[in-house]
N, C-alpha and C. Protein backbone atom coordinates (compact mmCIF):
# COMPACT_ATOMS: atom_id res chain seq x y z
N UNK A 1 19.50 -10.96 -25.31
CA UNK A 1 19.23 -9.56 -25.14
C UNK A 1 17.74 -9.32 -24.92
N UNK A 2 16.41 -9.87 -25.71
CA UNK A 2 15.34 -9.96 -25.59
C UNK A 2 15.32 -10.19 -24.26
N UNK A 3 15.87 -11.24 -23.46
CA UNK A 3 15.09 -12.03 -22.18
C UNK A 3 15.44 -10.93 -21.20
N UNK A 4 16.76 -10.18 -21.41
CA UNK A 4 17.07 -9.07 -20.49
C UNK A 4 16.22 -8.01 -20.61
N UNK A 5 15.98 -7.54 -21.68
CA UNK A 5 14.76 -6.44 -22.21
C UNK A 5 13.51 -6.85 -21.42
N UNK A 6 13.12 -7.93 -21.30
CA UNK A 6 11.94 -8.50 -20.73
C UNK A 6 11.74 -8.66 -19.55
N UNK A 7 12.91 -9.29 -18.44
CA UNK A 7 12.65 -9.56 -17.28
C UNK A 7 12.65 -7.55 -16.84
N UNK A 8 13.67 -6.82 -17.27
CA UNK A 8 14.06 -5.26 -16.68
C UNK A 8 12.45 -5.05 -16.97
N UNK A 9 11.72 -4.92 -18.29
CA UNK A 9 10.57 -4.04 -18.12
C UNK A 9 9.30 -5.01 -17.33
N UNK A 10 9.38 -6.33 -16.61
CA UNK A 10 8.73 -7.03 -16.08
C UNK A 10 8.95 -6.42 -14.43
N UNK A 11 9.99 -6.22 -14.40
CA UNK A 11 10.33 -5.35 -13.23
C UNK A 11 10.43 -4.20 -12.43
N UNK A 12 10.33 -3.33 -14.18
CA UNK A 12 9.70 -1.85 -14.07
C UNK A 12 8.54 -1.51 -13.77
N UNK A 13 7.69 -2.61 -14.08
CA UNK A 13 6.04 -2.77 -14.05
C UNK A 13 5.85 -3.33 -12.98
N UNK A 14 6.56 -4.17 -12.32
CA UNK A 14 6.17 -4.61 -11.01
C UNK A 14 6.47 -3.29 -9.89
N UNK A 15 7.52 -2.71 -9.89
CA UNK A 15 7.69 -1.59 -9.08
C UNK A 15 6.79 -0.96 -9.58
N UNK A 16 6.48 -0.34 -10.82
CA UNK A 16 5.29 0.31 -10.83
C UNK A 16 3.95 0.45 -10.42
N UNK A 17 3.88 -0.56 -10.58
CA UNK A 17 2.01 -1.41 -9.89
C UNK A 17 2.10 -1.14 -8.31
N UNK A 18 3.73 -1.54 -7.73
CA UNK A 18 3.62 -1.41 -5.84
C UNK A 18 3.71 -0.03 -5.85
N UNK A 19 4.18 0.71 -6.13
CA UNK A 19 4.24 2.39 -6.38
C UNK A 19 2.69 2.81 -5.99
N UNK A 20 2.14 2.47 -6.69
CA UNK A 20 0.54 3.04 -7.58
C UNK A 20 -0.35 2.26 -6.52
N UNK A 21 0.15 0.99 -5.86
CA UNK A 21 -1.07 0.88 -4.62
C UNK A 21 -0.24 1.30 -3.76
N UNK A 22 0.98 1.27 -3.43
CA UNK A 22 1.27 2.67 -2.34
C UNK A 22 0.54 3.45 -2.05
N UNK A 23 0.43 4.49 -2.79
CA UNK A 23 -0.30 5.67 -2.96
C UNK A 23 -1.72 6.00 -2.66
N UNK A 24 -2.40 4.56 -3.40
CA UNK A 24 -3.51 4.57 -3.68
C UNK A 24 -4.16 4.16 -1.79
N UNK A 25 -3.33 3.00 -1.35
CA UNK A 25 -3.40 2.81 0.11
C UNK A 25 -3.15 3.99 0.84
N UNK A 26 -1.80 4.84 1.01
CA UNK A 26 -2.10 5.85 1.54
C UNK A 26 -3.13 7.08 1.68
N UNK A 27 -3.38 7.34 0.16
CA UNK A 27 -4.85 8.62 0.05
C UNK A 27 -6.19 7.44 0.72
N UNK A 28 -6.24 5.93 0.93
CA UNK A 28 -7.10 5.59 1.60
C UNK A 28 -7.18 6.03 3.30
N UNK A 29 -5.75 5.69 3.48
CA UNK A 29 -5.36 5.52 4.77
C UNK A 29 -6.50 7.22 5.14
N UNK A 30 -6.05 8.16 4.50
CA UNK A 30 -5.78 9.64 4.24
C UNK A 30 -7.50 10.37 4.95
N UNK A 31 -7.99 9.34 4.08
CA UNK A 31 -9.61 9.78 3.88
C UNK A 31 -10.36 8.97 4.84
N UNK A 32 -10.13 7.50 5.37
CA UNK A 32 -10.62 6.47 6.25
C UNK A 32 -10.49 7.41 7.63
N UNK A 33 -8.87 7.16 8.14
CA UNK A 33 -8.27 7.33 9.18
C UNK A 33 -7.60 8.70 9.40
N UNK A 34 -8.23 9.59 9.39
CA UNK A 34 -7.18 11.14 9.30
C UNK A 34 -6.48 11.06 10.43
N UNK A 35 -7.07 10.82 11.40
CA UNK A 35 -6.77 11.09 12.69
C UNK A 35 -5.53 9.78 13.09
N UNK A 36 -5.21 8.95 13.07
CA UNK A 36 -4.52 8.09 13.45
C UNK A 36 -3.16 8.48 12.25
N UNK A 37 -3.38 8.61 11.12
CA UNK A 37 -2.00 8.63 10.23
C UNK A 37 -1.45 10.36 10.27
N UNK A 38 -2.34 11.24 11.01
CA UNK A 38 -1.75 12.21 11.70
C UNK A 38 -0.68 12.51 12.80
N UNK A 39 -1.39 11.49 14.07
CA UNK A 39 -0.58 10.74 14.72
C UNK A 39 0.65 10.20 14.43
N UNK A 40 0.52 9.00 13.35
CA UNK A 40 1.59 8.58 13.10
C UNK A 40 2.78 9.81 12.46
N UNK A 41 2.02 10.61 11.60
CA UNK A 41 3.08 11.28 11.03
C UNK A 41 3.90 12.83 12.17
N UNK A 42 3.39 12.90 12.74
CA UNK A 42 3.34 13.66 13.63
C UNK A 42 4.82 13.23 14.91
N UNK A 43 4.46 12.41 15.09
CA UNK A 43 5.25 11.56 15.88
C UNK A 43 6.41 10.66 15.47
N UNK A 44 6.49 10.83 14.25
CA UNK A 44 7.73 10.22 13.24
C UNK A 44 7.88 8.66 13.36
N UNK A 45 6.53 8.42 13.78
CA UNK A 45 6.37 6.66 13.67
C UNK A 45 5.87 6.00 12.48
N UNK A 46 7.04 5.90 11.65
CA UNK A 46 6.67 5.02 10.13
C UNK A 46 6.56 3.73 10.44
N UNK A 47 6.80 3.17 11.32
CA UNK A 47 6.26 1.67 11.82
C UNK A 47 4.65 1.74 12.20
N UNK A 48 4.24 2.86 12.85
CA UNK A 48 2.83 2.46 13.04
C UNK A 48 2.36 2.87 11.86
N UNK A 49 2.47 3.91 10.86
CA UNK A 49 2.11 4.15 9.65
C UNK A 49 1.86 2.78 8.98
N UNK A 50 3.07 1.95 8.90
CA UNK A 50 3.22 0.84 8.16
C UNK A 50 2.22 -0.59 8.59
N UNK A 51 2.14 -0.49 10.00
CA UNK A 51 1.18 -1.40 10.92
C UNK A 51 -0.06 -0.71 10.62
N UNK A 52 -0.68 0.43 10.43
CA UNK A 52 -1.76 0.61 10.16
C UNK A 52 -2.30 0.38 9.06
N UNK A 53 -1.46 0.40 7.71
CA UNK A 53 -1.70 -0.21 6.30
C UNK A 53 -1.97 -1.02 6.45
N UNK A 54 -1.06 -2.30 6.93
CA UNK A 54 -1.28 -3.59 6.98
C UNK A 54 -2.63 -3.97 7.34
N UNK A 55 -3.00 -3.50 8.61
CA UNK A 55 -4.23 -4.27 9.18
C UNK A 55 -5.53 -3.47 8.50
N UNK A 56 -5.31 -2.30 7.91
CA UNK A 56 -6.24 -2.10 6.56
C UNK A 56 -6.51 -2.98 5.76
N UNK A 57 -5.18 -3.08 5.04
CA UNK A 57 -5.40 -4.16 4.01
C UNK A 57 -5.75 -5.36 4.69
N UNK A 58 -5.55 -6.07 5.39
CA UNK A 58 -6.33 -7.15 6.20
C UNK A 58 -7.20 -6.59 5.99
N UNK A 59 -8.02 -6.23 6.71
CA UNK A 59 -9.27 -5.61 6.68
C UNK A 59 -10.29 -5.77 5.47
N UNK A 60 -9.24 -5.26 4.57
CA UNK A 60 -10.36 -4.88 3.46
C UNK A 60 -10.66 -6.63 2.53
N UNK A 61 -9.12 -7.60 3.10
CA UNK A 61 -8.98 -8.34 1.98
C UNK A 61 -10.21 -8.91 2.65
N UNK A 62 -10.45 -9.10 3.98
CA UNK A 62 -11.26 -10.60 4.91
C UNK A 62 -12.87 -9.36 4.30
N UNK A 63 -13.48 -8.39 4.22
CA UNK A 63 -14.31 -7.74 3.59
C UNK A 63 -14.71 -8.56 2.43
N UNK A 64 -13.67 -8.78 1.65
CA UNK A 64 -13.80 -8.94 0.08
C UNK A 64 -13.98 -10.47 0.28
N UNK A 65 -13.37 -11.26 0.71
CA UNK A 65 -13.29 -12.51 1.02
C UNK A 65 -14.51 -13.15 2.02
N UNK A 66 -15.81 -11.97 2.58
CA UNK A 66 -16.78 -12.60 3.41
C UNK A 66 -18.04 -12.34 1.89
N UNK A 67 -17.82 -11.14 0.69
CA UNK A 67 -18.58 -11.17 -0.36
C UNK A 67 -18.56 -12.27 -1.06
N UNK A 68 -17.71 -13.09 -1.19
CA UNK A 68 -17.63 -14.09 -2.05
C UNK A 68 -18.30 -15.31 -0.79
């Protein structure tokens, strides 16, 4: 019963955490790029929405990864 208690709230917390940089990526997207995720939303293209995250986050990881 413990290990079930454990993996469910290991899992609640993992959806939670992708939830919370959801969000946190989108109000980036929001404030970076107004103009392009306007577009996207505008035009009912959640694929380029989703392609534009991505190559954000690229973005930001190869950023973080030229500081080190």
């Amino acid at each position: 019963m413990t290990t079930a208690r454990n993996a469910a709230m290991t899992a609640a917390g993992m959806a939670a955490f992708g939830s919370a940089m959801a969000a946190t990526l989108l109000i980036w997207l929001l404030l970076a790029r107004p103009f392009d995720v306007a577009d996207a939303v505008s035009g009912h293209e959640i694929g380029g929405l989703v392609k534009l995250a991505f190559t954000t986050l690229q973005d930001l990881l190869l950023r973080f990864l030229n500081l080190l």
